[in-house]
C-alpha atoms as a PDB file:
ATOM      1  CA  UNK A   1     -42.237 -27.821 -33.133  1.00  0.00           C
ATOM      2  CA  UNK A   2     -39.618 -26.302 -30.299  1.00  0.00           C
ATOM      3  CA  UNK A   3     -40.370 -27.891 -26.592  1.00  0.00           C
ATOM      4  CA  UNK A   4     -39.786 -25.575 -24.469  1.00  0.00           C
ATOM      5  CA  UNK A   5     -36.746 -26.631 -21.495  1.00  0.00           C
ATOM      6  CA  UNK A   6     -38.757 -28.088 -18.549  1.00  0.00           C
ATOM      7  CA  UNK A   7     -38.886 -25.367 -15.960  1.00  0.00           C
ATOM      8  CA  UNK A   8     -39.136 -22.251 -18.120  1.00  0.00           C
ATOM      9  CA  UNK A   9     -42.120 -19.993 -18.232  1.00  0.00           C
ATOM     10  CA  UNK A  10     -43.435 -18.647 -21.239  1.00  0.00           C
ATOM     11  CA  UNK A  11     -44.325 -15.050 -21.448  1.00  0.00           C
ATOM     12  CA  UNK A  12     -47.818 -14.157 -21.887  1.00  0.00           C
ATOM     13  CA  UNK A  13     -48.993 -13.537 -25.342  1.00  0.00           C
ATOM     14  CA  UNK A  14     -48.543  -9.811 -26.490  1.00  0.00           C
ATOM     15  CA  UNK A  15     -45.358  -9.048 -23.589  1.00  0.00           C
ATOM     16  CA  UNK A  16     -41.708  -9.590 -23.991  1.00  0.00           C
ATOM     17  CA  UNK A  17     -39.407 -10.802 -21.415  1.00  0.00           C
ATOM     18  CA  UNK A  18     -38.181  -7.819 -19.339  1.00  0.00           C
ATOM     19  CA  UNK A  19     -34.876  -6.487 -20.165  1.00  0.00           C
ATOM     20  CA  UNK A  20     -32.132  -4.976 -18.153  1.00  0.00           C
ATOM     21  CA  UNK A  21     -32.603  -1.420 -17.403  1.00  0.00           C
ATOM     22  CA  UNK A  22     -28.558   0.451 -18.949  1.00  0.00           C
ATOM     23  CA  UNK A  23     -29.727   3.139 -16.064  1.00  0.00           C
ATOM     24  CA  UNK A  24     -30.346   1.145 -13.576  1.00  0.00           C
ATOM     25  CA  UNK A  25     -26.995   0.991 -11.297  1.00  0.00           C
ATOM     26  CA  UNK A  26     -25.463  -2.763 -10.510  1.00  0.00           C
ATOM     27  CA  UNK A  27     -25.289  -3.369  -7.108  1.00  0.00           C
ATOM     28  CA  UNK A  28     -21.951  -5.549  -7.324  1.00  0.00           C
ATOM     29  CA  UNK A  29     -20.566  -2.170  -9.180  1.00  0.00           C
ATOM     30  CA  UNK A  30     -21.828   0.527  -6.976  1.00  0.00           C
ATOM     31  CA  UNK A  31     -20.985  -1.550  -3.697  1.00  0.00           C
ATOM     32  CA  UNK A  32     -18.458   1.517  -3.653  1.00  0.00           C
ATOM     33  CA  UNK A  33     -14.835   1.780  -3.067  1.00  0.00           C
ATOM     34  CA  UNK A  34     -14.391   1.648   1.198  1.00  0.00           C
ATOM     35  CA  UNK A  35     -16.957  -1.696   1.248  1.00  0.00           C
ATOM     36  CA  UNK A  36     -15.673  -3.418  -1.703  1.00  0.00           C
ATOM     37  CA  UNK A  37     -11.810  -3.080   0.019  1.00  0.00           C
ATOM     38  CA  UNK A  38     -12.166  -2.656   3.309  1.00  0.00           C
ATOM     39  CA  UNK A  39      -9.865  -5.055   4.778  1.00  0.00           C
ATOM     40  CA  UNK A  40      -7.587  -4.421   2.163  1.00  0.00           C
ATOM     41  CA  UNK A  41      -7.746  -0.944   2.708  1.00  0.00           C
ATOM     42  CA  UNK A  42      -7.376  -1.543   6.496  1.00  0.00           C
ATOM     43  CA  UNK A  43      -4.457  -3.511   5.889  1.00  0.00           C
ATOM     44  CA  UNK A  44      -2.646  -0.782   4.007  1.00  0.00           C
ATOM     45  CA  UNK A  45      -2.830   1.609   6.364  1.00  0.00           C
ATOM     46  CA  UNK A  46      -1.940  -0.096   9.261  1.00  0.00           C
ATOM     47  CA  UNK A  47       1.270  -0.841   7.297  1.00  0.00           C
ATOM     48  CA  UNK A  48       1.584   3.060   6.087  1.00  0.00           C
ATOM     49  CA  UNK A  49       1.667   3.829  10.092  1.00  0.00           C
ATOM     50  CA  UNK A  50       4.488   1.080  10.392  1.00  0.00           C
ATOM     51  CA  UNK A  51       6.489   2.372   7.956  1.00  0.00           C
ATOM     52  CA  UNK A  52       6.324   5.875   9.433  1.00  0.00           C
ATOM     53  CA  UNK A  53       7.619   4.405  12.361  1.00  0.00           C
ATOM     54  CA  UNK A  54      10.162   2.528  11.536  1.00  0.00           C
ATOM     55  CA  UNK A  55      11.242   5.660   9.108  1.00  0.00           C
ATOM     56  CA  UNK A  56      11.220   8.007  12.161  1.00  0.00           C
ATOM     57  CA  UNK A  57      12.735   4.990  14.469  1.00  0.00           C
ATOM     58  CA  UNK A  58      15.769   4.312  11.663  1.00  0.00           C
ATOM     59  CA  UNK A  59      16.573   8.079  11.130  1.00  0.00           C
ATOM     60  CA  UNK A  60      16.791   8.708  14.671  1.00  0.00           C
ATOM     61  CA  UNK A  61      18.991   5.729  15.688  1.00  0.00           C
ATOM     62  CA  UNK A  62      21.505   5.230  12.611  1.00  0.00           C
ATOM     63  CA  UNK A  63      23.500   8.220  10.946  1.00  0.00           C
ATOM     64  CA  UNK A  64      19.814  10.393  10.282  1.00  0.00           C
ATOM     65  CA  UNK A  65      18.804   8.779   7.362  1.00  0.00           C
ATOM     66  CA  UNK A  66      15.828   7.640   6.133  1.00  0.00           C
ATOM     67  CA  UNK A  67      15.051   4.229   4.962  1.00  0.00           C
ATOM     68  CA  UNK A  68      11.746   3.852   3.820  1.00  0.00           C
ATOM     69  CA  UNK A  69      11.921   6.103   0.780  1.00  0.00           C
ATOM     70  CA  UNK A  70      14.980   6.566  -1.328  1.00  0.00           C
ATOM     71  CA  UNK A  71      14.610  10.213  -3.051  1.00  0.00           C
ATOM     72  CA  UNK A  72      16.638  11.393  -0.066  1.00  0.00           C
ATOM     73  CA  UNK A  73      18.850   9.208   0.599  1.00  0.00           C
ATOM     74  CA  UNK A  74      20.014   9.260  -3.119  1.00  0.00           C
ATOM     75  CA  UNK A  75      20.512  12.831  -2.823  1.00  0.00           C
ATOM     76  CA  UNK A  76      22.558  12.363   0.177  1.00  0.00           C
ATOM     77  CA  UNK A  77      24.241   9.564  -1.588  1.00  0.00           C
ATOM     78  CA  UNK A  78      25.316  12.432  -4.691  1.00  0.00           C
ATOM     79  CA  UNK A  79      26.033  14.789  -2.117  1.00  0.00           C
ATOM     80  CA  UNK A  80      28.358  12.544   0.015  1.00  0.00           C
ATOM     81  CA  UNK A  81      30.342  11.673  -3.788  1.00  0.00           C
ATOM     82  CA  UNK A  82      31.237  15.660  -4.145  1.00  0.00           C
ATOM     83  CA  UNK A  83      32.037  15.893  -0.653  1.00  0.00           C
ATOM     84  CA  UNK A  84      34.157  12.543  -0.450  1.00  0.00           C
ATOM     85  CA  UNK A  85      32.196  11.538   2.619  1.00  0.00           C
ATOM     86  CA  UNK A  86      32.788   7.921   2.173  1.00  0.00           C
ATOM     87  CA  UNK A  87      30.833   7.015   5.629  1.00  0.00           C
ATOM     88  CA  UNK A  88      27.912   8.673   3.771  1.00  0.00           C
ATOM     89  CA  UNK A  89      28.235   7.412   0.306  1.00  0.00           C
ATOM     90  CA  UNK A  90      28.604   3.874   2.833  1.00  0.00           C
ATOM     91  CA  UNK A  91      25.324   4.536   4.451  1.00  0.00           C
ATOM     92  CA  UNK A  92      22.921   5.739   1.213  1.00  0.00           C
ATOM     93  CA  UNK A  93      24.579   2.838  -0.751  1.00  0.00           C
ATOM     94  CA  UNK A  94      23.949  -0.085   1.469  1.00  0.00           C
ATOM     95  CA  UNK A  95      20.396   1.466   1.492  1.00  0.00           C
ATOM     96  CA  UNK A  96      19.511   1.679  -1.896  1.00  0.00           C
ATOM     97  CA  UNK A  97      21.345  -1.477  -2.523  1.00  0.00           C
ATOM     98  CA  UNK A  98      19.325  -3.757   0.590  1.00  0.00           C
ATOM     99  CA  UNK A  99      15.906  -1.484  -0.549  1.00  0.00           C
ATOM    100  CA  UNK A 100      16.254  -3.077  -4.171  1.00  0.00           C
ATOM    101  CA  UNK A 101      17.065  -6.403  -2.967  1.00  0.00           C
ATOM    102  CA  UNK A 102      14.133  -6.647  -0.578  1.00  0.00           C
ATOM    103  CA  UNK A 103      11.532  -5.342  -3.274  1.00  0.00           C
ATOM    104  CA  UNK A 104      13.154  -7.998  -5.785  1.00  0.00           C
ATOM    105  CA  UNK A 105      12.414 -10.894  -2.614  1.00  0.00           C
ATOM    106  CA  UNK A 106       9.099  -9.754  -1.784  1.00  0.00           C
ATOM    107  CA  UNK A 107       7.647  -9.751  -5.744  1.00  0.00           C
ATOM    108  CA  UNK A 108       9.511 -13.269  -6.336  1.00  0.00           C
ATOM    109  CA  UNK A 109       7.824 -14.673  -3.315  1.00  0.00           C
ATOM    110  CA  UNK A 110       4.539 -12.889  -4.400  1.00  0.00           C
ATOM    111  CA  UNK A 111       4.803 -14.054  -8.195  1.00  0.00           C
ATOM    112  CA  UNK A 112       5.834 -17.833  -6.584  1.00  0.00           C
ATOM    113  CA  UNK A 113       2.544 -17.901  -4.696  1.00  0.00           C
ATOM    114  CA  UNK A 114       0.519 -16.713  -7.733  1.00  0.00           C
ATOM    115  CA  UNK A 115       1.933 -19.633  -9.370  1.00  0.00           C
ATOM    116  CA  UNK A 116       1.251 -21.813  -6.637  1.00  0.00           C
ATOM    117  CA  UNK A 117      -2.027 -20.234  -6.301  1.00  0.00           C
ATOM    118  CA  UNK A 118      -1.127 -19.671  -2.668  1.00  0.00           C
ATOM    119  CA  UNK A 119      -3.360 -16.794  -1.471  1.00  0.00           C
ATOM    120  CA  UNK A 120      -1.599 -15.959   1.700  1.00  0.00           C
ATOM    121  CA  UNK A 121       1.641 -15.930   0.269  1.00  0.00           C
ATOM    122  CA  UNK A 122       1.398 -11.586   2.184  1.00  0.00           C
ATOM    123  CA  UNK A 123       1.768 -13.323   5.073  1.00  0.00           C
ATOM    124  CA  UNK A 124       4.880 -14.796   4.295  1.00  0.00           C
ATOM    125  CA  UNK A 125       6.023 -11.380   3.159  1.00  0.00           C
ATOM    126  CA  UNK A 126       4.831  -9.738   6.452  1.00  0.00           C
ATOM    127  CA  UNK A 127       6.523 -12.744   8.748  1.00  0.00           C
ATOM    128  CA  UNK A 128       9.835 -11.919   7.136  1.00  0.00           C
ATOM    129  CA  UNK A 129       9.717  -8.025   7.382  1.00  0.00           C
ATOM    130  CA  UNK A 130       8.645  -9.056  11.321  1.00  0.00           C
ATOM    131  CA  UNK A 131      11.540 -11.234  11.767  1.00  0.00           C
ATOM    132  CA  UNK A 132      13.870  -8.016  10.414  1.00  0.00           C
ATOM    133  CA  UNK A 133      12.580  -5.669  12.703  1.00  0.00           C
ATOM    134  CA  UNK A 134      12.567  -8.127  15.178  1.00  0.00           C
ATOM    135  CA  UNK A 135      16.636  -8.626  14.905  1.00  0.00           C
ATOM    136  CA  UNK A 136      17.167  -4.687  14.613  1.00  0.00           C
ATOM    137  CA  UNK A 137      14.969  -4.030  17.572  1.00  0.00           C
ATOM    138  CA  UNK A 138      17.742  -6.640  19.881  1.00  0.00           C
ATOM    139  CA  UNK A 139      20.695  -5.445  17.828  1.00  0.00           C
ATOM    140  CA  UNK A 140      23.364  -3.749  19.863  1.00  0.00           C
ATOM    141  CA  UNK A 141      23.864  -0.077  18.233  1.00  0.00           C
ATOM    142  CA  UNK A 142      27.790  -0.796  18.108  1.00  0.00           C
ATOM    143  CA  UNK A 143      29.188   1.254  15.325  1.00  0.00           C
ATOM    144  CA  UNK A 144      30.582  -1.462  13.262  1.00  0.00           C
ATOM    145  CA  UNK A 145      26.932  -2.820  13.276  1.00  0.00           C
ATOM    146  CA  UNK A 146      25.654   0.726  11.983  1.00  0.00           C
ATOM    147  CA  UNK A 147      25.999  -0.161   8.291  1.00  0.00           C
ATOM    148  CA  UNK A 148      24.181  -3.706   8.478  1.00  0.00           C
ATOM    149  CA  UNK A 149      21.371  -2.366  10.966  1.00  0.00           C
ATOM    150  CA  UNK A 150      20.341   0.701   7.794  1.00  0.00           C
ATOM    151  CA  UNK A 151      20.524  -2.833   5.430  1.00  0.00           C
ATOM    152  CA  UNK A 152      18.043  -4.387   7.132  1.00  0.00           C
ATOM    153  CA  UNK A 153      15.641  -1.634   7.726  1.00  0.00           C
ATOM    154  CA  UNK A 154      15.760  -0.851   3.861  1.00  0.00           C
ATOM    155  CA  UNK A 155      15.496  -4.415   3.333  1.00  0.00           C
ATOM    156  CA  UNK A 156      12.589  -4.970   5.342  1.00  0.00           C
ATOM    157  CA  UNK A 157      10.777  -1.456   4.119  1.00  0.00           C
ATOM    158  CA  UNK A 158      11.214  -2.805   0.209  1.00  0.00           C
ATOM    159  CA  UNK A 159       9.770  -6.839   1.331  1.00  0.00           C
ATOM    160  CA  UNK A 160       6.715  -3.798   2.480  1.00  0.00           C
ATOM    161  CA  UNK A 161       6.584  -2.087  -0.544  1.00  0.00           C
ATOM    162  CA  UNK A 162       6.763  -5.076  -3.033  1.00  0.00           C
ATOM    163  CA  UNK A 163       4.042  -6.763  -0.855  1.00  0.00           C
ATOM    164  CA  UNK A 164       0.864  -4.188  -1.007  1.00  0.00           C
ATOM    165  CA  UNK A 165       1.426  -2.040  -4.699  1.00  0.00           C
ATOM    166  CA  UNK A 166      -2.697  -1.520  -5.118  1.00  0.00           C
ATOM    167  CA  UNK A 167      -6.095  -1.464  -3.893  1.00  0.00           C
ATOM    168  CA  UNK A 168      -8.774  -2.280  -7.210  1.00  0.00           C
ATOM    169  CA  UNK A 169      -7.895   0.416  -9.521  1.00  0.00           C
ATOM    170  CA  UNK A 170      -5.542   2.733  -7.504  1.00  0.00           C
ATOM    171  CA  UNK A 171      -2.195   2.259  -6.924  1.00  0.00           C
ATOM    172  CA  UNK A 172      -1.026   2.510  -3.517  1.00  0.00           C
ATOM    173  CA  UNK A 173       2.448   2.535  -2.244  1.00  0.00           C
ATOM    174  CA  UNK A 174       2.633   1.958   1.990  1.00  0.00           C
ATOM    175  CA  UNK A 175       6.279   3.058   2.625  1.00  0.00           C
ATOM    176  CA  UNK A 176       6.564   6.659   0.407  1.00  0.00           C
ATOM    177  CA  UNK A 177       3.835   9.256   0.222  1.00  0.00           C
ATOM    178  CA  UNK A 178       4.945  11.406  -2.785  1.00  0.00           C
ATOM    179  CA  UNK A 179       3.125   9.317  -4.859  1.00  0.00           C
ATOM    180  CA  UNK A 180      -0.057   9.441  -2.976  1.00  0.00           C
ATOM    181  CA  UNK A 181      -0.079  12.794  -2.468  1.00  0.00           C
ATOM    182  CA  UNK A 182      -0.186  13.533  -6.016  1.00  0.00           C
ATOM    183  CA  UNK A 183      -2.644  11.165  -6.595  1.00  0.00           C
ATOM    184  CA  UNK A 184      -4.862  12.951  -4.294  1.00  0.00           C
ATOM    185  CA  UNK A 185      -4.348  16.468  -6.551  1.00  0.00           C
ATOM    186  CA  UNK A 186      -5.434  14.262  -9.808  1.00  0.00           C
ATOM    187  CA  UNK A 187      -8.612  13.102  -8.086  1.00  0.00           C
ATOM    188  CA  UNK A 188      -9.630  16.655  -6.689  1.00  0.00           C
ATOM    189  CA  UNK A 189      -8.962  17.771 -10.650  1.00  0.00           C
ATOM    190  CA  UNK A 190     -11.265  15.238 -11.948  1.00  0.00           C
ATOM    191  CA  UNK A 191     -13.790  15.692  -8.991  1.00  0.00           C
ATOM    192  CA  UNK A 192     -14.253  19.255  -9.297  1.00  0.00           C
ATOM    193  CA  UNK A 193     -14.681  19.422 -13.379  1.00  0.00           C
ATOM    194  CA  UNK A 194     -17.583  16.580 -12.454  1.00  0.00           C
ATOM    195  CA  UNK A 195     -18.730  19.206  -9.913  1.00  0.00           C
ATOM    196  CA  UNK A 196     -18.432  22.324 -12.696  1.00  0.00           C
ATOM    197  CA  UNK A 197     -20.301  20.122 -15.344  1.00  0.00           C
ATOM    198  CA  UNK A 198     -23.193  19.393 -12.952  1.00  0.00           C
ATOM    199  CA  UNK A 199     -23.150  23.012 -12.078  1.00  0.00           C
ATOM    200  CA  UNK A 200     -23.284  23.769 -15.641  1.00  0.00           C
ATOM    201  CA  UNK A 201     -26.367  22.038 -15.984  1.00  0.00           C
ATOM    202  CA  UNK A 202     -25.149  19.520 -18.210  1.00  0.00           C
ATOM    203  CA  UNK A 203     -27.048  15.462 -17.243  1.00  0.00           C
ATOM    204  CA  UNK A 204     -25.292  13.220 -15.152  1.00  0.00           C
ATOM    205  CA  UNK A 205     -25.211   9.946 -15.651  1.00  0.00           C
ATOM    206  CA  UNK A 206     -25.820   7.090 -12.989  1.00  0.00           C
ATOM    207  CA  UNK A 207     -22.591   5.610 -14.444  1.00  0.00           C
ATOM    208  CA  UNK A 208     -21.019   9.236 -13.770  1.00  0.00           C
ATOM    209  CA  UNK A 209     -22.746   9.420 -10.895  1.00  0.00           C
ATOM    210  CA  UNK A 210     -20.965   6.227  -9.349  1.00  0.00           C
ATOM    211  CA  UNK A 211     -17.533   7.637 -10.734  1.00  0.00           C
ATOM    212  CA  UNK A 212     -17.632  10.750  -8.492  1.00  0.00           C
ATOM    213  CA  UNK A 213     -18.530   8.780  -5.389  1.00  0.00           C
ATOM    214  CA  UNK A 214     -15.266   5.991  -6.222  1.00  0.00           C
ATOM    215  CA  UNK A 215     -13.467   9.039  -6.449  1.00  0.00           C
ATOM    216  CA  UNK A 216     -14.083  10.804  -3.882  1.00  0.00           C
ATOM    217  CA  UNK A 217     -13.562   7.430  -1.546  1.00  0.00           C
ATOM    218  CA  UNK A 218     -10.545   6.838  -3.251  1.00  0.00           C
ATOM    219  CA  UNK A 219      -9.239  10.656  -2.432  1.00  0.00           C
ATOM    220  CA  UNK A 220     -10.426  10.117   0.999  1.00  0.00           C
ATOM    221  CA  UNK A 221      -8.266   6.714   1.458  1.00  0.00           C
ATOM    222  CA  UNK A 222      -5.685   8.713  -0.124  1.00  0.00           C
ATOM    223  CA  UNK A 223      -5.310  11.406   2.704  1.00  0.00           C
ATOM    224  CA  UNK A 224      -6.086   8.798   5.642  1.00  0.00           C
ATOM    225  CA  UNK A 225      -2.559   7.431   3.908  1.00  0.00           C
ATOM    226  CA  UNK A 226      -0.747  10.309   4.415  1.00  0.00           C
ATOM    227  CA  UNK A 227      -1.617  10.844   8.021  1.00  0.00           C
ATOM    228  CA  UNK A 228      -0.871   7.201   8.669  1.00  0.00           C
ATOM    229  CA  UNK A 229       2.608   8.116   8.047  1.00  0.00           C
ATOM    230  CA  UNK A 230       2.398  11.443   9.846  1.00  0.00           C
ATOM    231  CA  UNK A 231       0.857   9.664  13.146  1.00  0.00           C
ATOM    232  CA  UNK A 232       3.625   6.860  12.270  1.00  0.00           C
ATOM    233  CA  UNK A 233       6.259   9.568  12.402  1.00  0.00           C
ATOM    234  CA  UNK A 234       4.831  10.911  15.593  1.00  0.00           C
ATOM    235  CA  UNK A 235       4.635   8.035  17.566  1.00  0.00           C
ATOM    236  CA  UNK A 236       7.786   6.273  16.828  1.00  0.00           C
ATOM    237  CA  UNK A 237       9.467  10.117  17.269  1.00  0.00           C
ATOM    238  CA  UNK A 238       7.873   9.656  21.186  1.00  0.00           C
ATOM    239  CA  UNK A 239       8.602   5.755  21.470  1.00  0.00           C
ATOM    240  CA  UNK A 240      12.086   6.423  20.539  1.00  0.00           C
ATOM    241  CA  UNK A 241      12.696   8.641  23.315  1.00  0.00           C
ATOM    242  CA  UNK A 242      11.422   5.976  25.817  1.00  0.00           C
ATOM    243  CA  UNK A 243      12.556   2.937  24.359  1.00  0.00           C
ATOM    244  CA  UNK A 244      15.190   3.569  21.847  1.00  0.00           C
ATOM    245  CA  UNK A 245      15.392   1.318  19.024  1.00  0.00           C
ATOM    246  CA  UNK A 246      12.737  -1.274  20.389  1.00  0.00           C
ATOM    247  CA  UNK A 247       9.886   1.236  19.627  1.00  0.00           C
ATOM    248  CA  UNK A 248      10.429  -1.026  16.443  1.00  0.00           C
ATOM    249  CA  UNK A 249       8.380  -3.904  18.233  1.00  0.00           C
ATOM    250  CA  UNK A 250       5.546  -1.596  18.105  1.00  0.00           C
ATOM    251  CA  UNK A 251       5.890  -1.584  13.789  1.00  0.00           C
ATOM    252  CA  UNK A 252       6.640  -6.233  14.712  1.00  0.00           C
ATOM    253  CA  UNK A 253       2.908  -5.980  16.568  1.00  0.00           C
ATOM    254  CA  UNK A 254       1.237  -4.230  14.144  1.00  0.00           C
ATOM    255  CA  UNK A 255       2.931  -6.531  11.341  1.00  0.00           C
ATOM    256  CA  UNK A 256       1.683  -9.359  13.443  1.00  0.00           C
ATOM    257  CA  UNK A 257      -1.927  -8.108  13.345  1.00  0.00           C
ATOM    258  CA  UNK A 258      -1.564  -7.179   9.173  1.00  0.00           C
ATOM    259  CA  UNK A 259      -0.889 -11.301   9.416  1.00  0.00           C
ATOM    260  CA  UNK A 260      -3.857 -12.128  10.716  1.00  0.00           C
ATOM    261  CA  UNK A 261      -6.461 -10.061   8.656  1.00  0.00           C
ATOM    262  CA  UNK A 262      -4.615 -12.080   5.640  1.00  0.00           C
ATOM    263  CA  UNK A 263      -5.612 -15.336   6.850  1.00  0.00           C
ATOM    264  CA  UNK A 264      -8.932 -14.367   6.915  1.00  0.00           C
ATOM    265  CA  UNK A 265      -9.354 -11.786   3.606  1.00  0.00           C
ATOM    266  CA  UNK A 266      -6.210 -12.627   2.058  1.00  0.00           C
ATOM    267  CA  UNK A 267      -5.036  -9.961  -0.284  1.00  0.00           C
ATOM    268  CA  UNK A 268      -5.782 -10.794  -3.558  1.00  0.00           C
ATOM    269  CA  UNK A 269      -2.619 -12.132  -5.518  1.00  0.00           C
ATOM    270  CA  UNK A 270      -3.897 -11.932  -9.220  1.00  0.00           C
ATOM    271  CA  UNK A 271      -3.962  -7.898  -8.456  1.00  0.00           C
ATOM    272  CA  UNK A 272      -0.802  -7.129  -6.997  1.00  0.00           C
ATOM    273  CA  UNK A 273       0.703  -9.147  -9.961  1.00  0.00           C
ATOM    274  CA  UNK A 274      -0.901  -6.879 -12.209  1.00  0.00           C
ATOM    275  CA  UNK A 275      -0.021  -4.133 -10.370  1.00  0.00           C
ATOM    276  CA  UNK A 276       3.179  -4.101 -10.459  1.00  0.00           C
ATOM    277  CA  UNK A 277       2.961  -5.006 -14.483  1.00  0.00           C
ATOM    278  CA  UNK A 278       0.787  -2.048 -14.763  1.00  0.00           C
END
């Protein structure tokens, strides 16, 4: 005869032991999108309004080009080949070329903290980028120093990108907003055939349910992206006016305060890693 484990209870005669109901909805999965995130989500959009700053701030100050994003700047950089503008081709190259190199530093420092299992290895990533701005903030705007002050504005904008590539399931880029804004069309696509089935009378699911709610949090964290970068834009457009080129302390402070939200809810090193595998 089978002795029952000390502390178990055994069900009354003629009852089973109670099963978990499929329809019943998980509270650790239906915890929803902005709560499961938050500080993460916090995070990236306190960075999005940096980069919008410093985008503004760099085009303004060096030769009018932009050095968070690179679609422009490698159009300028075919256009200035045609044209034989070599102070252009100059410019756009030392862009893309510092961009590239500054993505390739942050994900090696990223993937060397995931094998150290070094969870705020971000804020090692954010002290650097801070330091950069820093130096470009007290740089003289000499024009032999022109050339090296776009380097290390792309530089520090691709440590940025490489540092923050996702939030859970959604991938999420905090120094370009192409990306996000058609992310936001594919989400109002899926939400409104969810909407049209319902209306259509056909059963939702709890499951489906919980879907349509991620994805409309997700669409909403989407936009609030996009006008990070517009109120970015706008402020460092003002600061610039006053200040100049050390508006980019402003994008240093809020760097500073991106530091100290990772020492507390540091972002999660496993999932950028995948991220950027994806």
């Amino acid at each position: 005869m089978t002795r029952r484990p000390a502390g178990e209870r055994r069900a009354p005669t003629g009852t089973t032991e109670p099963s978990a109901n499929p329809n019943r909805p998980n509270p650790s999965q239906n915890a929803g999108f902005f709560r499961e995130y938050g500080s993460k989500l916090a995070v990236a959009l306190v960075l999005t309004f940096a980069s919008g700053l410093v985008d503004i701030v760099g085009y303004m100050g060096v030769f009018r080009f932009f050095t968070a994003h690179l679609t422009g700047t490698t159009v300028q950089f075919g256009r200035g080949l045609v044209g034989r503008n070599w102070a252009n081709v100059l410019a756009a190259g030392a862009i893309l070329v510092a961009f590239v190199c500054g993505s390739i530093l942050g994900r090696v420092l990223i993937e060397i903290g995931s094998r150290k299992r070094f969870r705020r290895i971000a804020s090692v990533t954010l002290a650097a980028e801070a330091v950069i701005l820093a130096v470009v903030a007290n740089a003289r705007s000499h024009p032999s120093q022109l050339y090296g002050i776009l380097g290390l504005l792309a530089a520090a904008m691709g440590i940025q990108t490489a540092t923050l590539t996702g939030v859970g399931p959604l991938t999420v880029h905090t120094t370009f907003v192409t990306g996000m804004v058609n992310k936001i069309a594919q989400l109002v696509s899926r939400i409104s055939f969810r909407v049209y089935d319902s209306w259509r009378s056909r059963p939702r699911t709890v499951e489906a349910q919980r879907n349509q709610e991620r994805d409309i949090q997700m669409g909403l964290f989407l936009a609030a992206i996009w006008l990070c970068y517009v109120a970015g834009a706008a402020a460092g457009t003002l600061s610039f006016r006053a200040w100049g080129m050390r508006a980019l302390f402003i994008a240093v402070g809020l760097l500073g305060v991106s530091f100290v939200v990772d020492q507390f809810r540091p972002l999660a090193i496993q999932e950028e890693k995948e991220q950027s595998e994806a």
